[in-house]
C-alpha atoms as a PDB file:
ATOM      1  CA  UNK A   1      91.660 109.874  90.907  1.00  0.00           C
ATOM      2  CA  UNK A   2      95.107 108.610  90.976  1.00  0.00           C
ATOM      3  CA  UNK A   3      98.359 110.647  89.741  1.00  0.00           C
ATOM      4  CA  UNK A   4     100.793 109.050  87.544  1.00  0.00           C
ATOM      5  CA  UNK A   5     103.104 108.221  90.269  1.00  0.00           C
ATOM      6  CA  UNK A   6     100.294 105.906  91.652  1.00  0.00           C
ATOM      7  CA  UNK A   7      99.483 104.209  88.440  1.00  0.00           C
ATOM      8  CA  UNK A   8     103.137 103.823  87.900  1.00  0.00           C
ATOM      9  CA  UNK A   9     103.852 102.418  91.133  1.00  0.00           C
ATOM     10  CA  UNK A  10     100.750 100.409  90.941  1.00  0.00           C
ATOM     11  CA  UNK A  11     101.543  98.671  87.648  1.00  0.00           C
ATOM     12  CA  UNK A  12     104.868  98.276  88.855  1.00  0.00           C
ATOM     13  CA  UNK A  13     103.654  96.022  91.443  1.00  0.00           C
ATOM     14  CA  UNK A  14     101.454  94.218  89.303  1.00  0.00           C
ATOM     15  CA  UNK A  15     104.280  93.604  87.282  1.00  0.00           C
ATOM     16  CA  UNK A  16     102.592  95.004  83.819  1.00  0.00           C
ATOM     17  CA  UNK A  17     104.869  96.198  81.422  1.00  0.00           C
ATOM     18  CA  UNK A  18     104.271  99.820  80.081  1.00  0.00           C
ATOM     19  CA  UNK A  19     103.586  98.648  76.734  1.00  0.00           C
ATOM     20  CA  UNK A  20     100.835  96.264  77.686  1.00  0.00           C
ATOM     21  CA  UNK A  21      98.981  98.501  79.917  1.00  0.00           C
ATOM     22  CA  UNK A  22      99.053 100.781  77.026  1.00  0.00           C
ATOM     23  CA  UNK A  23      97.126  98.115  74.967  1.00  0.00           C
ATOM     24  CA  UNK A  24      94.650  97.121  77.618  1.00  0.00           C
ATOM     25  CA  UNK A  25      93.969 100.835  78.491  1.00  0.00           C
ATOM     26  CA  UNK A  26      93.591 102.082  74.784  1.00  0.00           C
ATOM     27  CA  UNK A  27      96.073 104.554  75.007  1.00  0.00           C
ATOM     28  CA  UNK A  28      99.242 105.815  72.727  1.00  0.00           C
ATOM     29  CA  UNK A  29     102.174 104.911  74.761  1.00  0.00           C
ATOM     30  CA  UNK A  30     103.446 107.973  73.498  1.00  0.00           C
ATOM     31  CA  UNK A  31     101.495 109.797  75.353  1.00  0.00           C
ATOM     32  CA  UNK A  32     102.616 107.936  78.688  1.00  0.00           C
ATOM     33  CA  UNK A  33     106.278 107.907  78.136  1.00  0.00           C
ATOM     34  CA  UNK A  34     106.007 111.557  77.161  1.00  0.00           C
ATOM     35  CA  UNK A  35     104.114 112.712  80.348  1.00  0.00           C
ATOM     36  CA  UNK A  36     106.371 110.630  82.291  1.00  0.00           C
ATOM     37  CA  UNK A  37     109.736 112.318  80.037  1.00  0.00           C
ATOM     38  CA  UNK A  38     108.252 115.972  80.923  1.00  0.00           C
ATOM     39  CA  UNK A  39     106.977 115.367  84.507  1.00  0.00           C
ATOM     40  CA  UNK A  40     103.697 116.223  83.719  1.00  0.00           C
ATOM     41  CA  UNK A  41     100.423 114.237  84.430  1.00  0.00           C
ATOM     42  CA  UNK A  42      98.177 113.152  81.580  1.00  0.00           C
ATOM     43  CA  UNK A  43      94.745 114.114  81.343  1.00  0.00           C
ATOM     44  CA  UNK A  44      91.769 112.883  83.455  1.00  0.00           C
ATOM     45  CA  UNK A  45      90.764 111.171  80.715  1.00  0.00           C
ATOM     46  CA  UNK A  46      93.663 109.527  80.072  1.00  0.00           C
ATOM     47  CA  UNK A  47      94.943 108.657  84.312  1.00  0.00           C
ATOM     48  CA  UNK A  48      90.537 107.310  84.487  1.00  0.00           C
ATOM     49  CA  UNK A  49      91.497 104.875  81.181  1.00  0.00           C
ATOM     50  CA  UNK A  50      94.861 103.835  82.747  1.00  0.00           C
ATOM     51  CA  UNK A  51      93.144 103.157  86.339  1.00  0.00           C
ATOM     52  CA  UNK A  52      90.446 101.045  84.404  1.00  0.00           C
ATOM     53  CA  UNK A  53      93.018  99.360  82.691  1.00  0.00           C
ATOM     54  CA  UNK A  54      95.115  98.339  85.622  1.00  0.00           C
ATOM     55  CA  UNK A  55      91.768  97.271  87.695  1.00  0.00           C
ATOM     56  CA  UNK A  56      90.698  94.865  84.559  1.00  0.00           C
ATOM     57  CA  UNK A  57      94.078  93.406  85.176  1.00  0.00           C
ATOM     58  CA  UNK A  58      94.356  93.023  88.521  1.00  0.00           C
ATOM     59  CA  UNK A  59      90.853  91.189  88.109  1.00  0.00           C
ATOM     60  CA  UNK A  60      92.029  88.660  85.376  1.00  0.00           C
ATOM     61  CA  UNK A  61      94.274  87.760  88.086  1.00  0.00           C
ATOM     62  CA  UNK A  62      92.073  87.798  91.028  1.00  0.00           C
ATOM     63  CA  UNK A  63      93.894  90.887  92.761  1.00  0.00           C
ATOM     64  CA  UNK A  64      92.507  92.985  94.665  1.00  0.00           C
ATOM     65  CA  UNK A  65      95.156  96.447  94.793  1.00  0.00           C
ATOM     66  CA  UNK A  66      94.748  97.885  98.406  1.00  0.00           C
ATOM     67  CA  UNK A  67      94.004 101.307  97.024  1.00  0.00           C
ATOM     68  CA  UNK A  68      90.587  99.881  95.937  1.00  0.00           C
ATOM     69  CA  UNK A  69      90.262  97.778  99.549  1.00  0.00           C
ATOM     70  CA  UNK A  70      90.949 101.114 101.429  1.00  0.00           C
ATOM     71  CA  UNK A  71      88.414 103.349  99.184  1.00  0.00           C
ATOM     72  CA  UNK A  72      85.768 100.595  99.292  1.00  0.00           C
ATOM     73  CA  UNK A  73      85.920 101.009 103.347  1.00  0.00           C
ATOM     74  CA  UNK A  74      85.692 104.788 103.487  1.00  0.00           C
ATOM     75  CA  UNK A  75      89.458 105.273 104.524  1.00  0.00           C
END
């Protein structure tokens, strides 16, 4: 499972805004920005809804992130 610094960076690069990932990943952004505000991560619950989130996206635009090429090959 990924911290928040890797979902971060990784919607960063996808160029998602906070706001929409939010939306997609069914979560209060609340809840982000304030884990983000105190330095703490979010649940599992939450990070696993985020991660889905992000991966949905990345399909709709036919990316593959190379986090999921380097787990899919064992490294």
């Amino acid at each position: 499972m990924q911290t928040l610094a890797d979902i971060e960076a990784l919607r960063e690069r996808l160029g998602v805004s906070q706001k929409d990932l939010c939306e997609k990943a069914d979560v209060h952004q609340s809840t982000l920005s304030r884990a983000r505000t105190l330095h703490r991560e979010p649940t599992a619950r939450i990070r696993r809804k985020l991660e889905a989130a992000l991966e949905a996206i990345a399909a709709e635009r036919g990316i593959v992130p190379v986090e999921k090429i380097d787990t899919e090959d064992g490294q």
